[in-house]
Protein backbone atom coordinates (compact mmCIF):
# COMPACT_ATOMS: atom_id res chain seq x y z
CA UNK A 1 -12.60 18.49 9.80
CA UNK A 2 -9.56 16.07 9.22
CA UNK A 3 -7.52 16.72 6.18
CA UNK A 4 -5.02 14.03 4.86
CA UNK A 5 -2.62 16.29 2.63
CA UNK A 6 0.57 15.20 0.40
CA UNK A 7 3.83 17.10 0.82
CA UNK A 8 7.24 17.17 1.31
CA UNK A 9 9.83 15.31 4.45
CA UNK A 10 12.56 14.15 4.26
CA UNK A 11 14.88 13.88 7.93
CA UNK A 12 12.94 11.60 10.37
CA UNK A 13 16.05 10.69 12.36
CA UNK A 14 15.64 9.92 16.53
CA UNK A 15 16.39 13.43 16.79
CA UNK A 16 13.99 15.02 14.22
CA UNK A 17 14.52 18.64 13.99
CA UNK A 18 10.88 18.70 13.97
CA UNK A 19 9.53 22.25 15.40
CA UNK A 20 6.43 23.15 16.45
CA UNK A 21 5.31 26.74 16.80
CA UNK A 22 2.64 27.49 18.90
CA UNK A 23 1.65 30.46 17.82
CA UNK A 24 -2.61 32.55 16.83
CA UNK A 25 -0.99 34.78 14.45
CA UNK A 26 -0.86 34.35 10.94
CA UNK A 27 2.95 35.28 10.79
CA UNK A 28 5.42 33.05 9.72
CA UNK A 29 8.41 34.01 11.78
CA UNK A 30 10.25 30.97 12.42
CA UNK A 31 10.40 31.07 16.69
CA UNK A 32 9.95 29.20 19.75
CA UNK A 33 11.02 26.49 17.97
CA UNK A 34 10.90 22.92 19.88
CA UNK A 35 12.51 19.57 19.63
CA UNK A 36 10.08 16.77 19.74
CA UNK A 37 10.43 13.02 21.10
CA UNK A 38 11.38 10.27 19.17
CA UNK A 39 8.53 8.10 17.47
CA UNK A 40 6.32 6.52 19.34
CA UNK A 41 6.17 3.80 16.13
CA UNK A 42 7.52 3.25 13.22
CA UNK A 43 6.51 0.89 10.28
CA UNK A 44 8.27 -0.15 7.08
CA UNK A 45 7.12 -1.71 4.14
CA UNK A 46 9.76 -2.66 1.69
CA UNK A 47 9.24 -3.67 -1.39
CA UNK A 48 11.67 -5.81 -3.65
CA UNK A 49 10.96 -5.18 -6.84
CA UNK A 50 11.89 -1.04 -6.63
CA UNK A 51 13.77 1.07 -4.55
CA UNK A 52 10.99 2.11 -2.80
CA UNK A 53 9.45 1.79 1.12
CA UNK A 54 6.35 3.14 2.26
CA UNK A 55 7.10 4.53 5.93
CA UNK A 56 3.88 5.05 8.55
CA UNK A 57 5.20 6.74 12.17
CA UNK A 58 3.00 7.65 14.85
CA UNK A 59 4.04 10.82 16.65
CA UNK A 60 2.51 12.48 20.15
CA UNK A 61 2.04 16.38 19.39
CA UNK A 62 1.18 19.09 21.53
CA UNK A 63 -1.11 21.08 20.72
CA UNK A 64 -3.13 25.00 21.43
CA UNK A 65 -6.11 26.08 20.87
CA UNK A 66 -6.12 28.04 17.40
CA UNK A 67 -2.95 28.10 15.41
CA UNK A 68 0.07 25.98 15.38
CA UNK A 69 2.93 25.51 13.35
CA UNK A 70 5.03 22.64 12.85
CA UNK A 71 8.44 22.38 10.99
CA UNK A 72 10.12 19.02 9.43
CA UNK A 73 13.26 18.80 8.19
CA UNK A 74 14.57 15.71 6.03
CA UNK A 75 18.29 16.81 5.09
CA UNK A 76 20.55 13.80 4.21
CA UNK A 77 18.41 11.49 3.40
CA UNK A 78 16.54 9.78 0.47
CA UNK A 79 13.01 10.57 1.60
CA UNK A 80 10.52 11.69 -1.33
CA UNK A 81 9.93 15.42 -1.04
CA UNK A 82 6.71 14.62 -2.87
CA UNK A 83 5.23 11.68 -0.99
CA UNK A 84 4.86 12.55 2.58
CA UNK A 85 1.02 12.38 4.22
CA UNK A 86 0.26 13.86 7.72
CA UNK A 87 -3.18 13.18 9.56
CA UNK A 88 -4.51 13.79 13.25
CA UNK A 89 -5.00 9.57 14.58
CA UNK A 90 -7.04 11.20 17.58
CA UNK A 91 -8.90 14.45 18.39
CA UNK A 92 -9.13 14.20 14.07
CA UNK A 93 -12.44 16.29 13.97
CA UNK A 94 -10.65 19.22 15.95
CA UNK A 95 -7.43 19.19 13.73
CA UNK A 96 -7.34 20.75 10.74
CA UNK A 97 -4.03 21.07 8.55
CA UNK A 98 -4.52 24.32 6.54
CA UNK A 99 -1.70 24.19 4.16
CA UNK A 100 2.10 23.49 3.60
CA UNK A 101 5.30 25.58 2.46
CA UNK A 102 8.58 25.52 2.09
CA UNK A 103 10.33 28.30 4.72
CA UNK A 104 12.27 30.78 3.37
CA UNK A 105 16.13 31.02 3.43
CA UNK A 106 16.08 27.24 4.77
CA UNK A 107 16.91 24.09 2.83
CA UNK A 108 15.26 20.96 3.00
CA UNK A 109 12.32 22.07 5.77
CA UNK A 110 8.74 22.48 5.32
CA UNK A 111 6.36 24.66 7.21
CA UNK A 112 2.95 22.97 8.18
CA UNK A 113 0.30 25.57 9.44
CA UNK A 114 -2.37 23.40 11.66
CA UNK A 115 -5.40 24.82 13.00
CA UNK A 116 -6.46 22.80 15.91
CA UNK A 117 -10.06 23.37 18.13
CA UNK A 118 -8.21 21.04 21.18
CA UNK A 119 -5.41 22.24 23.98
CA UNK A 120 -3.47 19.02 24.38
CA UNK A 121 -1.40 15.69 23.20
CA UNK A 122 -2.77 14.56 19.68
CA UNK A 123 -1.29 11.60 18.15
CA UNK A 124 -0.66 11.96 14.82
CA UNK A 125 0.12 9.92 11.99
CA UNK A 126 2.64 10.64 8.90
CA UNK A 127 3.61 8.58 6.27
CA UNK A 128 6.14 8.94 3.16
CA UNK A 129 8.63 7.24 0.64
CA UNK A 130 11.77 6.87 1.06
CA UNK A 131 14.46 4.95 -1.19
CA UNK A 132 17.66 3.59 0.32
CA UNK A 133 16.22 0.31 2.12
CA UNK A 134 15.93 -2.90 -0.07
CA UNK A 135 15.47 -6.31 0.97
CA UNK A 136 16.56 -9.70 -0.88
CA UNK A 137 15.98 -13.40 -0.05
CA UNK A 138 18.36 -16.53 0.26
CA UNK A 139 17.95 -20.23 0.47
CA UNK A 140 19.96 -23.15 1.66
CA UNK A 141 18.87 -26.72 0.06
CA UNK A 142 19.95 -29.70 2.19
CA UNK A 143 19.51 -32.71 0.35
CA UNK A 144 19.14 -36.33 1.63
CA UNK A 145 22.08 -38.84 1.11
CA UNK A 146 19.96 -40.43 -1.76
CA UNK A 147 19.03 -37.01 -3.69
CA UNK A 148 15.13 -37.33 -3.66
CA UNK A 149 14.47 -35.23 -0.84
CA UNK A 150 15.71 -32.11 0.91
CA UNK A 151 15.00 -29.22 3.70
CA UNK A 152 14.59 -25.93 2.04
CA UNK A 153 14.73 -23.23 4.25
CA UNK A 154 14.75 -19.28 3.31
CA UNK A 155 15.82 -16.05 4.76
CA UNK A 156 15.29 -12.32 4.01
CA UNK A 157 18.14 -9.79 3.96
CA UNK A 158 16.96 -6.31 4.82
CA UNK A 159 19.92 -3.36 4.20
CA UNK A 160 19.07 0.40 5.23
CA UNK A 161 21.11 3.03 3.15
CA UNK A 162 18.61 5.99 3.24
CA UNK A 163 20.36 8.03 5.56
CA UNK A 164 17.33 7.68 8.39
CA UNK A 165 17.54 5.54 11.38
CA UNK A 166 14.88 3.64 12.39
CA UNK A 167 14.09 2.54 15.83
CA UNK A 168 11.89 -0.26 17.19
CA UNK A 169 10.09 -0.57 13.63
CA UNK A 170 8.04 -3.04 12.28
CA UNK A 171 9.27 -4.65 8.58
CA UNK A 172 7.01 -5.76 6.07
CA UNK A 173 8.24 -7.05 2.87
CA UNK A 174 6.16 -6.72 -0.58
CA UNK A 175 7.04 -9.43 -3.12
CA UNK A 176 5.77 -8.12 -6.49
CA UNK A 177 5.82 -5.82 -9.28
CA UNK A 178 5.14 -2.01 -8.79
CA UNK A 179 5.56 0.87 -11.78
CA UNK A 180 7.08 4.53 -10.04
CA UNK A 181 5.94 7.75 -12.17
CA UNK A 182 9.21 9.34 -11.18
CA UNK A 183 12.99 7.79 -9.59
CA UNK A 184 12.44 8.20 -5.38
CA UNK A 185 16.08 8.69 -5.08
CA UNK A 186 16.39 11.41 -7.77
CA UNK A 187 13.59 13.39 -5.79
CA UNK A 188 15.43 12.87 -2.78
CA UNK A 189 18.37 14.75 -4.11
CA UNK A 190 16.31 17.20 -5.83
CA UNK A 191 15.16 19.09 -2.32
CA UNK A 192 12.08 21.02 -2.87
CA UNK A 193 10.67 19.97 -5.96
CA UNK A 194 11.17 21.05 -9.57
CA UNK A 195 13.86 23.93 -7.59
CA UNK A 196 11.22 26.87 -7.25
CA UNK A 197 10.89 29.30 -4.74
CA UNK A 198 9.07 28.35 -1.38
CA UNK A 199 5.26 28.53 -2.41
CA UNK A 200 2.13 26.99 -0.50
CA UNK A 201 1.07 24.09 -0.92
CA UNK A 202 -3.13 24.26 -0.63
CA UNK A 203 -5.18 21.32 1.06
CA UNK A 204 -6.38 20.59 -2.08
CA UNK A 205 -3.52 19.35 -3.95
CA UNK A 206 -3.95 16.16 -5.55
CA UNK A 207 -1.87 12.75 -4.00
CA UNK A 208 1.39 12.08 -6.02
CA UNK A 209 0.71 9.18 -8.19
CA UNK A 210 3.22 6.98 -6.77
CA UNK A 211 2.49 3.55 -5.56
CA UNK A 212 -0.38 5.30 -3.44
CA UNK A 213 -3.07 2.96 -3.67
CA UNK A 214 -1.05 -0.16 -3.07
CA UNK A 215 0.31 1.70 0.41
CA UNK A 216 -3.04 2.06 1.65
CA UNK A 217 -4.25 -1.49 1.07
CA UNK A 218 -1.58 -2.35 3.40
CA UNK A 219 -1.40 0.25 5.72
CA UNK A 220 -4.70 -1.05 7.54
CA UNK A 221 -2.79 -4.21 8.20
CA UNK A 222 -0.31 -2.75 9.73
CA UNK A 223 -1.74 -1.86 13.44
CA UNK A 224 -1.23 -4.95 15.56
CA UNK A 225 1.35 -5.16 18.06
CA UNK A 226 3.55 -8.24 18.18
CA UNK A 227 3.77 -9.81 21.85
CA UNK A 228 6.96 -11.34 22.71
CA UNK A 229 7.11 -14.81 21.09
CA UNK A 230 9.41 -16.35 18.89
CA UNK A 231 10.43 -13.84 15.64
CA UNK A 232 9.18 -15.50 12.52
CA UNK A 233 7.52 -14.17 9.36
CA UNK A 234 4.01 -14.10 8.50
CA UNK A 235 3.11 -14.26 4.82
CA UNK A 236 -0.80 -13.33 3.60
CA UNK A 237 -1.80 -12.62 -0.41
CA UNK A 238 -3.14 -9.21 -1.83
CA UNK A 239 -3.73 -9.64 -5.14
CA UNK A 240 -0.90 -9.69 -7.30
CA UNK A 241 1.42 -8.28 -4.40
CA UNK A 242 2.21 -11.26 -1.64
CA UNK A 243 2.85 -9.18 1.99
CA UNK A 244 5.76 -11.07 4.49
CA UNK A 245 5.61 -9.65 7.60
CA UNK A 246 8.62 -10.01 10.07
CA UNK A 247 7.48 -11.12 13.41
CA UNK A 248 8.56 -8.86 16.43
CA UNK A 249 10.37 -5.39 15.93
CA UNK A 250 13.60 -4.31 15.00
CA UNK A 251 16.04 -1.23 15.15
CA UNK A 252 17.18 -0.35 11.67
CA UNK A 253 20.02 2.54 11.66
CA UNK A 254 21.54 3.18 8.35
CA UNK A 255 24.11 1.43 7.28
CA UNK A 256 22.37 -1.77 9.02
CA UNK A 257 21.80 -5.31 7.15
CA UNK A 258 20.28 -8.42 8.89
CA UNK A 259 19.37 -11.51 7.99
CA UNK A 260 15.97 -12.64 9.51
CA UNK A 261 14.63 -16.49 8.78
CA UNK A 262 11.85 -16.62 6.61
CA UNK A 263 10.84 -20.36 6.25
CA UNK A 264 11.97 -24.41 7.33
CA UNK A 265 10.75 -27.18 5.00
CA UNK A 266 11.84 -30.87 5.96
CA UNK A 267 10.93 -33.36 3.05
CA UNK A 268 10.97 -31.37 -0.23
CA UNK A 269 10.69 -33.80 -3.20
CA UNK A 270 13.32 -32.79 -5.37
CA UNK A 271 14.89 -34.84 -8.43
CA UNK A 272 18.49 -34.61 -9.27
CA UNK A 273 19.39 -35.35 -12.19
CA UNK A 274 22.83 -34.18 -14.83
CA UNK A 275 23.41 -32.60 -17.86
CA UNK A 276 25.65 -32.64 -21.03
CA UNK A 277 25.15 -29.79 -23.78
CA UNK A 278 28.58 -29.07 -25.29
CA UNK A 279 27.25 -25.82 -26.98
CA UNK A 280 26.39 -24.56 -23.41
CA UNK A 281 29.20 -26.18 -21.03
CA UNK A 282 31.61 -27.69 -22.97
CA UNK A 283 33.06 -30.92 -21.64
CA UNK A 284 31.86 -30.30 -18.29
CA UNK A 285 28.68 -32.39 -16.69
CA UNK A 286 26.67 -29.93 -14.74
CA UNK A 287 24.27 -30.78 -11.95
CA UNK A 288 20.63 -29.86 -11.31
CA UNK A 289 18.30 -30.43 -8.91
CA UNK A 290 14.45 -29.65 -9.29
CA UNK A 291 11.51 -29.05 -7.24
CA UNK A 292 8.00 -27.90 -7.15
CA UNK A 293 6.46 -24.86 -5.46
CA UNK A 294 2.89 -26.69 -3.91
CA UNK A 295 1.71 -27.81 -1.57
CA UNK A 296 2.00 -31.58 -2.62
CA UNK A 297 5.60 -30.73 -2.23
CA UNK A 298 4.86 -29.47 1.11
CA UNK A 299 5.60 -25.80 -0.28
CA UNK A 300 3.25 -23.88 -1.98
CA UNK A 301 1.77 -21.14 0.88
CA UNK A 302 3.13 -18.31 -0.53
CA UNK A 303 5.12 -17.53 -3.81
CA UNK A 304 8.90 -17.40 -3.49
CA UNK A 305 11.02 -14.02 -4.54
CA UNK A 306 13.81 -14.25 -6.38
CA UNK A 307 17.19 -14.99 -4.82
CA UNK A 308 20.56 -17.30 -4.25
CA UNK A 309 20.34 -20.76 -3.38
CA UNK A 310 22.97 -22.79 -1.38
CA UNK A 311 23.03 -26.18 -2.05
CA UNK A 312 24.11 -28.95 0.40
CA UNK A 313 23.78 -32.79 0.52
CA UNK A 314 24.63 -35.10 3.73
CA UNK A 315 27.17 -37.03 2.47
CA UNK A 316 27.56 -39.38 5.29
CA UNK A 317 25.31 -41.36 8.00
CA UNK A 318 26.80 -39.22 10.74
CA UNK A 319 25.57 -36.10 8.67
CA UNK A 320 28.63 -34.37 7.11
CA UNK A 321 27.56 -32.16 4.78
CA UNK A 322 29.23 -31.95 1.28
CA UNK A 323 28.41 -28.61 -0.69
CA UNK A 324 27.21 -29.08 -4.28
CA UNK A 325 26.72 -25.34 -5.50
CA UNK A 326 25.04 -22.44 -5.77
CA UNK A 327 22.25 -21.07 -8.24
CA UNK A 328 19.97 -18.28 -8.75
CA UNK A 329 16.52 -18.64 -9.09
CA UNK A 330 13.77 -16.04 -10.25
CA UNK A 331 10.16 -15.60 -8.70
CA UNK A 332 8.75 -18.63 -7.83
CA UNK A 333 5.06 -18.53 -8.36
CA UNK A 334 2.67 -20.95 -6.50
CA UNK A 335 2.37 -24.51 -8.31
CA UNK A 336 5.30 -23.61 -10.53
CA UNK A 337 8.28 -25.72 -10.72
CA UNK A 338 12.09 -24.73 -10.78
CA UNK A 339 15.35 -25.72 -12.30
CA UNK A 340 18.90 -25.18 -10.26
CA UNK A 341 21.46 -25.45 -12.15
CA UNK A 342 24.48 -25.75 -9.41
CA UNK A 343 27.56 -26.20 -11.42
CA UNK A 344 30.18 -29.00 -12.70
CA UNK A 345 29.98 -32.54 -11.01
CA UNK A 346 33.55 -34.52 -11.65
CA UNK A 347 31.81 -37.45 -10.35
CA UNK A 348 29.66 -37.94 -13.64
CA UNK A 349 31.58 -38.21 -16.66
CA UNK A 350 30.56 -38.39 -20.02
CA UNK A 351 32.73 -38.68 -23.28
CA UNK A 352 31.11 -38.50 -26.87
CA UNK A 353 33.74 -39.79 -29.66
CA UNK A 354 33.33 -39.22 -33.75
CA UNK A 355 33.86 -42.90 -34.68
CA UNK A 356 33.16 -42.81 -38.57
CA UNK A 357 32.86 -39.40 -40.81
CA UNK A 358 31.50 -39.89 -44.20
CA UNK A 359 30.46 -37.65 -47.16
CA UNK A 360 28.20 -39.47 -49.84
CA UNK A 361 25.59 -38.42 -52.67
CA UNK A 362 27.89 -35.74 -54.14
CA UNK A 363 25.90 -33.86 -57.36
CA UNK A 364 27.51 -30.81 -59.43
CA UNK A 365 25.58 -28.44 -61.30
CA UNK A 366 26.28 -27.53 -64.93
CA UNK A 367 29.66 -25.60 -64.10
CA UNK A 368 31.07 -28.06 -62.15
CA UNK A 369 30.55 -26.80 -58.75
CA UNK A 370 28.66 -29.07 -55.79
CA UNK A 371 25.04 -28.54 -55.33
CA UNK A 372 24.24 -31.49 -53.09
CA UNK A 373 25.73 -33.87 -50.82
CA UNK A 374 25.00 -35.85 -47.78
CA UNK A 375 27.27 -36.23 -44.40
CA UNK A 376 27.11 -39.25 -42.23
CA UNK A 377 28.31 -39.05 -38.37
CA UNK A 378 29.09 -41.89 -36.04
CA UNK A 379 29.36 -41.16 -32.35
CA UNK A 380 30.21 -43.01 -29.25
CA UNK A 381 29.24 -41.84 -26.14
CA UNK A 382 30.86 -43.00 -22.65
CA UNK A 383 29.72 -42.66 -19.66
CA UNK A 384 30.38 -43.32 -15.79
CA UNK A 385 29.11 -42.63 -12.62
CA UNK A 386 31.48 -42.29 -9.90
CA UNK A 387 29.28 -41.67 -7.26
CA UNK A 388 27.55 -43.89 -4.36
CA UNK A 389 24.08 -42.95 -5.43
CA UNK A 390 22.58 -43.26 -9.04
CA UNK A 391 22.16 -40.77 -11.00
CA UNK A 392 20.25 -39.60 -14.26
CA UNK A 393 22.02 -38.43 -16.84
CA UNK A 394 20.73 -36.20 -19.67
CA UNK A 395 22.79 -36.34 -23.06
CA UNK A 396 21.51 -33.41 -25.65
CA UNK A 397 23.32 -33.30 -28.98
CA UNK A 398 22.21 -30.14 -31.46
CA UNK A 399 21.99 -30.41 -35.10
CA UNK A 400 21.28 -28.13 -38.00
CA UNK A 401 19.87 -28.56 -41.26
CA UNK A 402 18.14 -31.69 -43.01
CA UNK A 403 19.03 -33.90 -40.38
CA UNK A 404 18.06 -37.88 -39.31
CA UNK A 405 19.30 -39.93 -36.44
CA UNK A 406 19.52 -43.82 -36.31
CA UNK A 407 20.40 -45.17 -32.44
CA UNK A 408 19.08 -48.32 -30.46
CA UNK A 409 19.20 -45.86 -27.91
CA UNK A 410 15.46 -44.35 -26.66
CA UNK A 411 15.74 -40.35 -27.51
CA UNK A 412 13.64 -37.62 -27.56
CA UNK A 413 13.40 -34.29 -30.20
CA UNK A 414 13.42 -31.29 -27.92
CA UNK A 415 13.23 -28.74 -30.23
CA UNK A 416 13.57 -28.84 -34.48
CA UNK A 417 17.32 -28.60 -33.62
CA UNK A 418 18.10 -30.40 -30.25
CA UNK A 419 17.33 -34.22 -28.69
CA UNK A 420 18.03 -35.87 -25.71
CA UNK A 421 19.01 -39.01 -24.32
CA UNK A 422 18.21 -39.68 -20.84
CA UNK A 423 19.79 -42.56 -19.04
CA UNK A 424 19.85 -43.87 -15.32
CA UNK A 425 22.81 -44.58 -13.73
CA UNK A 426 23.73 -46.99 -10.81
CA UNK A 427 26.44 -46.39 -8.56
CA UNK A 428 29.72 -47.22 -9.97
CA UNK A 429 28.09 -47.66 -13.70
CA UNK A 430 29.77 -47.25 -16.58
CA UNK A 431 27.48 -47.51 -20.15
CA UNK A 432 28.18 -46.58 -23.83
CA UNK A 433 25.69 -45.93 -26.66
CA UNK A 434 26.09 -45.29 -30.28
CA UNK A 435 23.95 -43.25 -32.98
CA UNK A 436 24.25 -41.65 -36.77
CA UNK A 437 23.28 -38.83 -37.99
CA UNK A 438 22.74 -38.43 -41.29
CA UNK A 439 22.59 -34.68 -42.64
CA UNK A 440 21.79 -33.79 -46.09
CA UNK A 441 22.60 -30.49 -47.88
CA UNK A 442 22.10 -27.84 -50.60
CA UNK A 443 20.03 -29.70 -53.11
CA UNK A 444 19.75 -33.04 -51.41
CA UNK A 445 17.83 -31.61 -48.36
CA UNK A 446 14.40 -32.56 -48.18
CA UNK A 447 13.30 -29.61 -45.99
């Protein structure tokens, strides 16, 4: 029979301190105790949106006949106590894992007792959760001279902090939401759960609800070794979860960040255009550029996770590069288009003046105090592009109460409080336009 049982690990380092006893009796004397080999594989899939990673290892076992016992320890590190799986990969119909407990007198060790029908080398297969190894993504945006198009490339940053080296392991990285019934990390430190004595665990205890059932969707995925061709990362959809999967294999020992490349886009529409909201910046025009995640913007495979975005544009025929800024940008869905907002430009400039300030329609009630009146405002706005390339410029002004606006100027109402004006640029343009506003209050307001 082959039994796939929950329990507790939590120290899976090169050097294990995993024991196995081969013993017949039913005793549960801790001797003959014996170091095993390192893994024979390791897998990790990390997943951004929680400290979690779902660990598979495959292991080569000796085995007797009848009995054996088999000792893990996880000590120092962030494993869940409550997470780990262990199955029999071959010989599974003459393995049978009777039951689990914690060994007296000995911290952070469990005991399994495995009764197995072959004499021989099983491989086996155990999987847990550990926290302590997160993974974020970067971009760099290398706009054309002009502005309308760029090269968008990403990378992925994996860090290990668990306290667990990994060698030679495969990386797979989960882009998408998960919900944890308890904090990884604060089993970690908790040892053997809830702090009660050592009891046994039966075959029959029920899987921690953690996660579980998006692990094994991915876990049959996970087999294929990766020949010896150029690292990149492959991306495939699983429902609401998008899987990235880093090409080749990798030694992780704590402590250890790298930065692997993820994807290279030439061409990327983007627009670039500039905006002025004194409420939001002040006096300061701040740069955006835009683009859409499809594939009619040559995008659009995969969704993008969140992360920081480097902006350059090449400034000169001989390709100089001039950096513009850097934004932040949240999950990108498929077909979804994003805003980066990458800072103050000092080559657009753009000046609003109060020209003419006017208060009209004054009424009083029967005491003498004002009940109505009406407020005229006459702006000026400059502005001037400094640069070799046109721009766009978008002017928002915000306005509160009973409000009207007279301009030659085209506009737009954004919102019951907010317009726009949006005006091209050339290079080397300066322009002005001019509006009222007329806002009316207490008893002369309309609305």
């Amino acid at each position: 029979m082959n039994s796939l049982l929950p329990f507790t690990l939590r120290r899976f380092a090169s050097w294990l301190g995993v024991a196995l006893v081969l013993s017949a009796t039913s005793s549960h004397a801790r001797i003959n105790v014996v170091t095993l080999p390192g893994r024979d594989s390791v897998q990790l899939t990390i997943y951004n949106s929680a400290d979690l990673t779902l660990v598979k290892e495959t292991r080569v076992l000796t085995f007797r006949k009848g009995l054996n016992k088999l000792e893990f320890s996880w000590a120092n590190t962030l494993i869940d106590p409550t997470s780990v799986e262990f199955r029999a990969v071959t010989h599974a119909d003459a393995v049978d894992l009777l039951d689990v407990s914690f060994p007296p007198r000995v911290n952070n060790t469990l005991e399994w007792r495995i009764q197995s029908e072959f004499a021989g080398e099983v491989t086996v297969e155990i999987r847990y959760f550990t926290s302590g190894i997160t993974w974020s993504a970067d971009y760099v945006a290398e706009a054309a001279t002009n502005e309308k198009s760029m090269a968008l490339s990403g990378n992925v940053r994996v860090t290990n902090k668990s306290g667990e080296d990994y060698e030679n392991a495969q990386v797979r990285l989960v882009v998408g939401i998960i919900r944890l019934v308890e904090d990884i990390a604060n089993l970690a430190q908790q040892g053997r759960p809830g702090g009660q004595p050592p009891q046994p665990v039966p075959t029959s205890a029920p899987a921690p609800v953690l996660a579980k059932a998006i692990a094994r969707r991915q876990l049959s995925a996970m087999d294929a070794e990766s020949g010896e061709k150029p690292r990149e990362i492959i991306k495939e959809g699983l429902s609401e979860y998008f899987l990235y999967t880093v090409g080749g294999r990798d030694t992780i020992p704590t402590g250890w960040s790298k930065r692997l490349p993820s994807f290279s886009t030439p061409g990327v529409p983007v627009t670039s255009y500039y905006k002025f909201e004194r409420e939001r910046w002040g006096d300061a025009v701040v740069r955006f550029y835009k683009f859409t995640n499809s594939v009619a913007s040559k995008l659009g495979k995969e969704p993008l996770p969140d992360g920081d975005v480097k902006a350059f544009r090449l400034a000169t025929a001989d390709n100089l590069y001039q950096f513009i800024g850097r934004s932040a940008v949240k999950y990108i869905p498929i077909n979804e288009a994003v805003e980066m907002e990458l800072g103050p430009d000092r080559e657009v400039m753009i000046k609003p003046t109060l020209m003419n300030w006017s208060k009209t329609d004054v009424s009083f009630d029967t005491t003498g105090n004002v009940k109505g009146w009406t407020t005229k405002e006459t702006w000026e706005v400059e502005l001037q592009n400094s640069k070799d390339i046109g721009v766009v410029v978008d002017v928002r002004r915000n306005l509160r109460g009973d409000w009207s606006l007279t301009t030659q100027a085209a506009y737009e109402k954004v919102e019951a409080t907010k317009v726009k004006f949006m005006l091209p640029l050339k290079p080397r343009e300066k322009q002005k336009f001019s509006y009222e506003v007329t806002v009316r209050h207490g008893t002369n307001a309309t609305k």
